[in-house]
PDB file of N, CA and C in Angstrom:
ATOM      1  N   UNK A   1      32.280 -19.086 -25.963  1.00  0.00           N
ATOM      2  CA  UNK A   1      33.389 -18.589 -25.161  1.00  0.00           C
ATOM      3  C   UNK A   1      34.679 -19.251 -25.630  1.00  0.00           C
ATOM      4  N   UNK A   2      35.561 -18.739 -26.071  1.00  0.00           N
ATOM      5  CA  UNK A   2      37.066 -18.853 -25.995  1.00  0.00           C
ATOM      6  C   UNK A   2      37.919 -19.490 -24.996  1.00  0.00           C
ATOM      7  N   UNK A   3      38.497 -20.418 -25.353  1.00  0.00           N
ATOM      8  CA  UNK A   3      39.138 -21.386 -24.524  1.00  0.00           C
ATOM      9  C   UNK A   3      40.964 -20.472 -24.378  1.00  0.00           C
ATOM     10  N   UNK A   4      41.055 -19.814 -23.148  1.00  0.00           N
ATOM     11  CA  UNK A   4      42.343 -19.233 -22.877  1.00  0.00           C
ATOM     12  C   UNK A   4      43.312 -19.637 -22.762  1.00  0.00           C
ATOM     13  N   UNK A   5      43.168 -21.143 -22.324  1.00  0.00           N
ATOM     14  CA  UNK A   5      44.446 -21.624 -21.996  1.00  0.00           C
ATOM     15  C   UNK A   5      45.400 -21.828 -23.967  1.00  0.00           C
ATOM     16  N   UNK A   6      44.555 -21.918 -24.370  1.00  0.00           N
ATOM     17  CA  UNK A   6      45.155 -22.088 -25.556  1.00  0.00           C
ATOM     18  C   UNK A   6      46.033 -20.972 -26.150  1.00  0.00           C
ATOM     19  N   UNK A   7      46.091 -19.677 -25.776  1.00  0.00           N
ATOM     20  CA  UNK A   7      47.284 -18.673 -26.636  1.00  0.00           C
ATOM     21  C   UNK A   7      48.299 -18.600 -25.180  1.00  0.00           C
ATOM     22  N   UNK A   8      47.547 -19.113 -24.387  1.00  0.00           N
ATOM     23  CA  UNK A   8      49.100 -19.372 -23.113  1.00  0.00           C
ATOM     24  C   UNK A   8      50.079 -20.345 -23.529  1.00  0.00           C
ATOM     25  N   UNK A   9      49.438 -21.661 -24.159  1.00  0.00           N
ATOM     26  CA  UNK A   9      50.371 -22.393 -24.457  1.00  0.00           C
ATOM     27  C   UNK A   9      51.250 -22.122 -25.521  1.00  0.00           C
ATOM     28  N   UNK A  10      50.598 -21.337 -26.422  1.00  0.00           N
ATOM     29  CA  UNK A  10      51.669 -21.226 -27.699  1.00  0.00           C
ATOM     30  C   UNK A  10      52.818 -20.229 -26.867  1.00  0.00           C
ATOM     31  N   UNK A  11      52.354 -19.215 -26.201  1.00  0.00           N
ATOM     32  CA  UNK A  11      53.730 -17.978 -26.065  1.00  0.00           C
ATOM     33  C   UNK A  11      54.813 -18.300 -24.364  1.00  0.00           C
ATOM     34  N   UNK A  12      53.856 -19.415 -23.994  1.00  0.00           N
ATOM     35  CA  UNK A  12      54.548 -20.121 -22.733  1.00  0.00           C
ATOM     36  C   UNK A  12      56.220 -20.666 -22.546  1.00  0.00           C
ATOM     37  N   UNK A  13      56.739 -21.247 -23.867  1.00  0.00           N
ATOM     38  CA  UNK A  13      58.137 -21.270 -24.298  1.00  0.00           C
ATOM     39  C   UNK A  13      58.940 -20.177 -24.719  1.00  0.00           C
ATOM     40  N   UNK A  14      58.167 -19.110 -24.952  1.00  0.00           N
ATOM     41  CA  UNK A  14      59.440 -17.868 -24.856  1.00  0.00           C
ATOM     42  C   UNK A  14      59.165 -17.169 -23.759  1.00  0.00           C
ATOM     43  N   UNK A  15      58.404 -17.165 -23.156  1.00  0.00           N
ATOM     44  CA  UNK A  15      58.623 -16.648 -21.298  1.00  0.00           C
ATOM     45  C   UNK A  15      59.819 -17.421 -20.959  1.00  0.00           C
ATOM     46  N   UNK A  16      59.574 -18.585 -20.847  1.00  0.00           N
ATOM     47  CA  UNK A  16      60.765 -19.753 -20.019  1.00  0.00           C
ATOM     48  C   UNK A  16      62.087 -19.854 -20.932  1.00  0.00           C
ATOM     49  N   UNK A  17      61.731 -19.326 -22.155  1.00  0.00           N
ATOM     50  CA  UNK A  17      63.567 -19.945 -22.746  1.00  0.00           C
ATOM     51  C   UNK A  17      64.530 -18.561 -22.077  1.00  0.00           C
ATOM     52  N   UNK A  18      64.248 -17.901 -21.675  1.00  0.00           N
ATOM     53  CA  UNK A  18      64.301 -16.262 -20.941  1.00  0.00           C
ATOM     54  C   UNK A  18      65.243 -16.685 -19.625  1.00  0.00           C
ATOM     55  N   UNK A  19      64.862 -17.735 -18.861  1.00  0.00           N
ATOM     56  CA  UNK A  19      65.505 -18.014 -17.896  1.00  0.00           C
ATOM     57  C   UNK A  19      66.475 -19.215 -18.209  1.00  0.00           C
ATOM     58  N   UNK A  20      66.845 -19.192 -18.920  1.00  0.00           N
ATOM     59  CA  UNK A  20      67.880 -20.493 -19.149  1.00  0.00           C
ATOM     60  C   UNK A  20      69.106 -19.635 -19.160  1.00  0.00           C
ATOM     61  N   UNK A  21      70.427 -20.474 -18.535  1.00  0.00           N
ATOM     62  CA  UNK A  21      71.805 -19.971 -18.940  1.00  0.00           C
ATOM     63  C   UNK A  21      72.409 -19.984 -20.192  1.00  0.00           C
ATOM     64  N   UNK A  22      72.844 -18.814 -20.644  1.00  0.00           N
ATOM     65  CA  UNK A  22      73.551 -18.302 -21.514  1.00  0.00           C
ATOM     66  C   UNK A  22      75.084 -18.201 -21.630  1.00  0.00           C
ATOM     67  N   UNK A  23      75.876 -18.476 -22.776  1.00  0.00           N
ATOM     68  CA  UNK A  23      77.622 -17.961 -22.641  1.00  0.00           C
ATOM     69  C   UNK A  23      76.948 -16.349 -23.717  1.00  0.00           C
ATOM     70  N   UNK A  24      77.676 -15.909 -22.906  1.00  0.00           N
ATOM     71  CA  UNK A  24      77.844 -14.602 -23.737  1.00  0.00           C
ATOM     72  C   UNK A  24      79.286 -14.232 -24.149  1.00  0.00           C
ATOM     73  N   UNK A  25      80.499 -15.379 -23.858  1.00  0.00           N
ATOM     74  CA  UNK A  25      81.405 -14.786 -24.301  1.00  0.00           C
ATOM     75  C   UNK A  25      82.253 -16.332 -24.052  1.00  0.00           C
ATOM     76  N   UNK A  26      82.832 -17.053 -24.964  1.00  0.00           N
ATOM     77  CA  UNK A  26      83.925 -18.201 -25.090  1.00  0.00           C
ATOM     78  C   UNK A  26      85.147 -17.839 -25.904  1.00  0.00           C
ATOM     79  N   UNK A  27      86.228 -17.898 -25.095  1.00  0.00           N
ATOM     80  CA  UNK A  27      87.499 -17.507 -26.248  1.00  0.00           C
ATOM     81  C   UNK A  27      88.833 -18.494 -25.848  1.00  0.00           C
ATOM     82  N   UNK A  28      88.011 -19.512 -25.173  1.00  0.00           N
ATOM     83  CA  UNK A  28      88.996 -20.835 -24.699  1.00  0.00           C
ATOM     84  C   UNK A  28      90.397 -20.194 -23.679  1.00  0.00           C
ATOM     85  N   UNK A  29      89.767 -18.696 -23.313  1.00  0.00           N
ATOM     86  CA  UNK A  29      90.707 -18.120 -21.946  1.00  0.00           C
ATOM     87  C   UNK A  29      89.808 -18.131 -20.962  1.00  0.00           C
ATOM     88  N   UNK A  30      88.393 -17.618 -21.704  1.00  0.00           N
ATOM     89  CA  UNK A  30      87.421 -17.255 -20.238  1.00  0.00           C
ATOM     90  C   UNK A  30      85.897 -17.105 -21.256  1.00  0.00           C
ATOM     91  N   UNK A  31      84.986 -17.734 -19.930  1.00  0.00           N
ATOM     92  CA  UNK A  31      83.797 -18.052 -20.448  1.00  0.00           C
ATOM     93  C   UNK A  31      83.066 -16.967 -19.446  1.00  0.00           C
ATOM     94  N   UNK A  32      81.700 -16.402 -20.105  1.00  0.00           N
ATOM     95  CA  UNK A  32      80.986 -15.348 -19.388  1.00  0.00           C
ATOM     96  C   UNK A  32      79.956 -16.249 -19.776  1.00  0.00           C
ATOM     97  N   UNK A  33      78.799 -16.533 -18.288  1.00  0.00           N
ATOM     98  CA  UNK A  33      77.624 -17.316 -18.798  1.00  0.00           C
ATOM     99  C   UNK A  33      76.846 -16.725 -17.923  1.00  0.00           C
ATOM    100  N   UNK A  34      75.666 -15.905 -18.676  1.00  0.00           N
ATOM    101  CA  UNK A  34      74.671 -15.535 -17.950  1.00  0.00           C
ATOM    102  C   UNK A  34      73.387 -15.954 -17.595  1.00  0.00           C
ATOM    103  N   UNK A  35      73.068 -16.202 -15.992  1.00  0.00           N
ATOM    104  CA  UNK A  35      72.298 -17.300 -15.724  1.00  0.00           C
ATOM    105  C   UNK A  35      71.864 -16.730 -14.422  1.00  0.00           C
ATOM    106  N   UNK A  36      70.913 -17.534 -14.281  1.00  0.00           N
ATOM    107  CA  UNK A  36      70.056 -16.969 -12.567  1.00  0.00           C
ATOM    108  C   UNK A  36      70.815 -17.250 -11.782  1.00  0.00           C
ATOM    109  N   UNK A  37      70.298 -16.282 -10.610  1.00  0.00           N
ATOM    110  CA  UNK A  37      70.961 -16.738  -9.768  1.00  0.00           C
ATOM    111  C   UNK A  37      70.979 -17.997  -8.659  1.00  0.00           C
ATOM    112  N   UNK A  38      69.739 -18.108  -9.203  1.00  0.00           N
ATOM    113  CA  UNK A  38      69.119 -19.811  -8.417  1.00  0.00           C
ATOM    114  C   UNK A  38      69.764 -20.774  -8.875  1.00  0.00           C
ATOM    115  N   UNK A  39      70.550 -20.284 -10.039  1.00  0.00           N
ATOM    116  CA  UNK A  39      71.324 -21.878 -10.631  1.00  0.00           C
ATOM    117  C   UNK A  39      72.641 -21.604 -11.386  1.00  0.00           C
ATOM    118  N   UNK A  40      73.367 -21.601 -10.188  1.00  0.00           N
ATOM    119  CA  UNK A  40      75.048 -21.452 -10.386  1.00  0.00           C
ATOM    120  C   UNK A  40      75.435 -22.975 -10.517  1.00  0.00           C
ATOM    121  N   UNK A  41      75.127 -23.883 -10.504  1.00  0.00           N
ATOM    122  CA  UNK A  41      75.380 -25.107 -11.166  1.00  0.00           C
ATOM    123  C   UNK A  41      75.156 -25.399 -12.390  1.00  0.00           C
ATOM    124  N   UNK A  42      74.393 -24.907 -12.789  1.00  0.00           N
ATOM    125  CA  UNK A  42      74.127 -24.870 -14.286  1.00  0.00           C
ATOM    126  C   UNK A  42      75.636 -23.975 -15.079  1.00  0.00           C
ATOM    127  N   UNK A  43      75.682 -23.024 -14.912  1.00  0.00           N
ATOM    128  CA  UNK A  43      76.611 -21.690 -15.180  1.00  0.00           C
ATOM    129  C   UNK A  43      77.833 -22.953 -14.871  1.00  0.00           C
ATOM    130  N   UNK A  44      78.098 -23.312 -13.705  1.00  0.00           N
ATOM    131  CA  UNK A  44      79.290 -24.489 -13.708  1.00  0.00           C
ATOM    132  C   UNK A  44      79.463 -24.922 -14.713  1.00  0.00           C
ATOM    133  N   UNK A  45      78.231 -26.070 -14.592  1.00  0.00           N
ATOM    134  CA  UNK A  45      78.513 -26.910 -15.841  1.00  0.00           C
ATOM    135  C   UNK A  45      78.833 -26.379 -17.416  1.00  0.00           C
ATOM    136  N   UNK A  46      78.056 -25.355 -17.683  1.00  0.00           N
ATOM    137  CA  UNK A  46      78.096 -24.457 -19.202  1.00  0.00           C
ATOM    138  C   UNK A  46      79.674 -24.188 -19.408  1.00  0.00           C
ATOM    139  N   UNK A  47      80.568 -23.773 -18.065  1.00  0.00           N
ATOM    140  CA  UNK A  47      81.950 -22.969 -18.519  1.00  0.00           C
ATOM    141  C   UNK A  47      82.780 -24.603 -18.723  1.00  0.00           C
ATOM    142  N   UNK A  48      82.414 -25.598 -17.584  1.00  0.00           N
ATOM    143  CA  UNK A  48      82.878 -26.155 -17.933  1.00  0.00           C
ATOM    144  C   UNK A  48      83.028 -27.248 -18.964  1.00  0.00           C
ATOM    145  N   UNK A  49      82.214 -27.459 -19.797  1.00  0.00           N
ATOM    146  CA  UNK A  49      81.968 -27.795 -21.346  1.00  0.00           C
ATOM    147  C   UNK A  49      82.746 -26.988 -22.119  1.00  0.00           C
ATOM    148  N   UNK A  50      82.503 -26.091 -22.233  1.00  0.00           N
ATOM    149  CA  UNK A  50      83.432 -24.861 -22.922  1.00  0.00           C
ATOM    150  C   UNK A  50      84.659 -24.923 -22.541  1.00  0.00           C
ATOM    151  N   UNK A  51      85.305 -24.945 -21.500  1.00  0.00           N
ATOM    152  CA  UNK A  51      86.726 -25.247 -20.931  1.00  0.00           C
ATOM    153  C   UNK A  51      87.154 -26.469 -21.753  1.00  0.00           C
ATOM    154  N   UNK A  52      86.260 -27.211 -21.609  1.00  0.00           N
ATOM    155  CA  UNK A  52      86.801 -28.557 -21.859  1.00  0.00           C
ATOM    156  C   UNK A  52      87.179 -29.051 -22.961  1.00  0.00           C
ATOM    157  N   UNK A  53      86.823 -28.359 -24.377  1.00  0.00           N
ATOM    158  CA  UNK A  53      86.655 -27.637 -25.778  1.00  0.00           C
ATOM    159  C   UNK A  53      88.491 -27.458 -25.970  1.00  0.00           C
ATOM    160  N   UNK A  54      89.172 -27.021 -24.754  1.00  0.00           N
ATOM    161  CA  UNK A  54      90.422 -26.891 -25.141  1.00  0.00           C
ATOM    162  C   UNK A  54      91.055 -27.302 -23.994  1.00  0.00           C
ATOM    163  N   UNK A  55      90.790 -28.744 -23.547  1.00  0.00           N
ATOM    164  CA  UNK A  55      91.450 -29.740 -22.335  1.00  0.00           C
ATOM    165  C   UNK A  55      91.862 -28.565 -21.066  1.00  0.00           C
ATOM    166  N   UNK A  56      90.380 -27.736 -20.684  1.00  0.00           N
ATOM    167  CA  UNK A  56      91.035 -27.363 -19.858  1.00  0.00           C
ATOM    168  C   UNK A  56      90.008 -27.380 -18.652  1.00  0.00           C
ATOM    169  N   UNK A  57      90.198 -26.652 -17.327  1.00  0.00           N
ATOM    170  CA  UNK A  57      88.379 -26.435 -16.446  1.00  0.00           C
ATOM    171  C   UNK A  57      88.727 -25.645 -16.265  1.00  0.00           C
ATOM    172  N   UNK A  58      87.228 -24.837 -15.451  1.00  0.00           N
ATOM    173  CA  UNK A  58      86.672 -23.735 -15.579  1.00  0.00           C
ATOM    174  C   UNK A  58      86.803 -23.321 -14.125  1.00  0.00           C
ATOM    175  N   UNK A  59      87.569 -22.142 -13.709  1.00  0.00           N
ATOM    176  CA  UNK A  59      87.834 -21.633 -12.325  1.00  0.00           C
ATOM    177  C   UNK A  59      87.076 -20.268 -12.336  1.00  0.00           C
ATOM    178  N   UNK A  60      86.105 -20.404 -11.189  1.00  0.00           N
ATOM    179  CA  UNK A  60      84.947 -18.982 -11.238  1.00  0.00           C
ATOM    180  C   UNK A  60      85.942 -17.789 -10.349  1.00  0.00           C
ATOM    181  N   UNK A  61      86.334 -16.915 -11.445  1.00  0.00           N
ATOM    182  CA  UNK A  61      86.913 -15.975 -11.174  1.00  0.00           C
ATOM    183  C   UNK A  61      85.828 -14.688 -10.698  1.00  0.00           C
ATOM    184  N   UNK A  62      84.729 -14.736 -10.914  1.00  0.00           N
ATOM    185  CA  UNK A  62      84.033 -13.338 -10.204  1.00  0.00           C
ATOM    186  C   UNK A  62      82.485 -13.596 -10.840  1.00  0.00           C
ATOM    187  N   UNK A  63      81.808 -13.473  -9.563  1.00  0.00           N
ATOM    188  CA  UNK A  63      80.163 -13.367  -9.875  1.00  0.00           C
ATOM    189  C   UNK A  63      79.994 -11.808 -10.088  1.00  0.00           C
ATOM    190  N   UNK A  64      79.588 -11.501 -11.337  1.00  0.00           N
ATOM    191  CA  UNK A  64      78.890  -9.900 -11.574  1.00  0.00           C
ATOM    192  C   UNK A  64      77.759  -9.979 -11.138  1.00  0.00           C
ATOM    193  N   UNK A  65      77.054  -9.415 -10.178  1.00  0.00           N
ATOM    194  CA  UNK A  65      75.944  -8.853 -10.153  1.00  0.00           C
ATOM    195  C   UNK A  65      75.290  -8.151 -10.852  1.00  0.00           C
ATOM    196  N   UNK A  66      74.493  -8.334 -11.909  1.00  0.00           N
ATOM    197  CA  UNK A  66      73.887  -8.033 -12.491  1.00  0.00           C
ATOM    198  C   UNK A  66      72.327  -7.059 -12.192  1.00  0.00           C
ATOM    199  N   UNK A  67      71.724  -7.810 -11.872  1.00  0.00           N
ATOM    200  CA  UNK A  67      70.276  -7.555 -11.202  1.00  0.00           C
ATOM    201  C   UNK A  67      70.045  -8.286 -10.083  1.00  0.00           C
ATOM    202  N   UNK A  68      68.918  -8.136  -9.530  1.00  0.00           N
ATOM    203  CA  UNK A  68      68.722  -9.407  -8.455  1.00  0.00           C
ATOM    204  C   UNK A  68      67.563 -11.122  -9.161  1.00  0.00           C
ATOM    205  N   UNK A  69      67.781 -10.872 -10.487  1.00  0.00           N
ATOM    206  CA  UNK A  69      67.230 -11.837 -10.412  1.00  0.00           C
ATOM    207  C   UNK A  69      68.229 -12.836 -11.213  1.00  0.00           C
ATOM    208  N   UNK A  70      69.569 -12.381 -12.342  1.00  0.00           N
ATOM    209  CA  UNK A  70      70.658 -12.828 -12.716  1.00  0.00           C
ATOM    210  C   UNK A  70      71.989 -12.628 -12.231  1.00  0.00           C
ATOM    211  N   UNK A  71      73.006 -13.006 -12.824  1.00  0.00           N
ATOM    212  CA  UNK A  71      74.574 -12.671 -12.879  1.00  0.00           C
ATOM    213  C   UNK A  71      75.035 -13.138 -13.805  1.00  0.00           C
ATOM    214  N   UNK A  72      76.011 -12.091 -14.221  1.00  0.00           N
ATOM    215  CA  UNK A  72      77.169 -12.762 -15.007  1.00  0.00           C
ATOM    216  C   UNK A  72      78.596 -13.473 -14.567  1.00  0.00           C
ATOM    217  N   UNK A  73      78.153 -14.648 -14.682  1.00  0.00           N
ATOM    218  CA  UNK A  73      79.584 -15.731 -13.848  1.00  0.00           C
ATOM    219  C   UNK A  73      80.657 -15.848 -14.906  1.00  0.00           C
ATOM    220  N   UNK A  74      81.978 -15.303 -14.268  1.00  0.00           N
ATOM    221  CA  UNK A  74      83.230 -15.080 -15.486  1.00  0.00           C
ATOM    222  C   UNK A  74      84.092 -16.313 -14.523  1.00  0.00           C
ATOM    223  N   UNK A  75      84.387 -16.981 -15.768  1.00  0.00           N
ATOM    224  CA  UNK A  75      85.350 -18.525 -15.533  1.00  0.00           C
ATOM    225  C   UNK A  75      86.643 -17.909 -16.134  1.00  0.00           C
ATOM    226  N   UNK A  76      87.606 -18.523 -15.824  1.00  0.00           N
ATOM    227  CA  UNK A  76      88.659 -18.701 -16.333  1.00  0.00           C
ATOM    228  C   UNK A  76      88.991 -20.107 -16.885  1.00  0.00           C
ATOM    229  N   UNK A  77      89.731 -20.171 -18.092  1.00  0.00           N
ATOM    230  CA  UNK A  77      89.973 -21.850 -18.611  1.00  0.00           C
ATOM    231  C   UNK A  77      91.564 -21.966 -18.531  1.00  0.00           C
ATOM    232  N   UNK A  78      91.789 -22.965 -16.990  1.00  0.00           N
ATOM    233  CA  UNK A  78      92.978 -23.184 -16.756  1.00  0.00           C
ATOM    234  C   UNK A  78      92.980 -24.715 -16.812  1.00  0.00           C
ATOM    235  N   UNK A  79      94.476 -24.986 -17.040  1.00  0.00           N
ATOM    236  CA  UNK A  79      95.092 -25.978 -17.117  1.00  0.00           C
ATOM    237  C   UNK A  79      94.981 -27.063 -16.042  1.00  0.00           C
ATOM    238  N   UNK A  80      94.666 -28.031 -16.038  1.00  0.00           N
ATOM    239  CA  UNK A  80      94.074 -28.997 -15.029  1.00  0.00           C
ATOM    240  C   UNK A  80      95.293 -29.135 -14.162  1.00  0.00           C
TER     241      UNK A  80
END
């Protein structure tokens, strides 16, 4: 008999890299980071790294609803 747990573990890291936050868009005006919706702190932190890239932070100008299980969070990079 075949031991199963073993082809779970190999394809187990691209299920999960699936839910991690994403920038889909940096142009040191405005950051788009797409991320669950369970973790808008994360999406924080992401724009604001990127903001910070050009001495600036990251003001959440509009949650897109996306689906119900993401969003796309659009920052703005303003002047401290």
């Amino acid at each position: 008999m075949k031991n199963p747990i073993k082809p779970i573990l190999l394809f187990m890291p691209f299920f999960l890299s699936g839910c991690t936050p994403e920038i889909l868009l940096s142009d040191g005006q405005n950051v788009v980071v797409d991320a669950n919706l369970n973790r808008p702190a994360e999406a924080k932190a992401i724009a604001d790294r990127e903001c910070a890239k050009y001495n600036k932070t990251s003001y959440l100008m509009r949650e897109a609803d996306k689906s119900n299980l993401s969003a796309n969070y659009i920052y703005e990079c303003v002047k401290p």
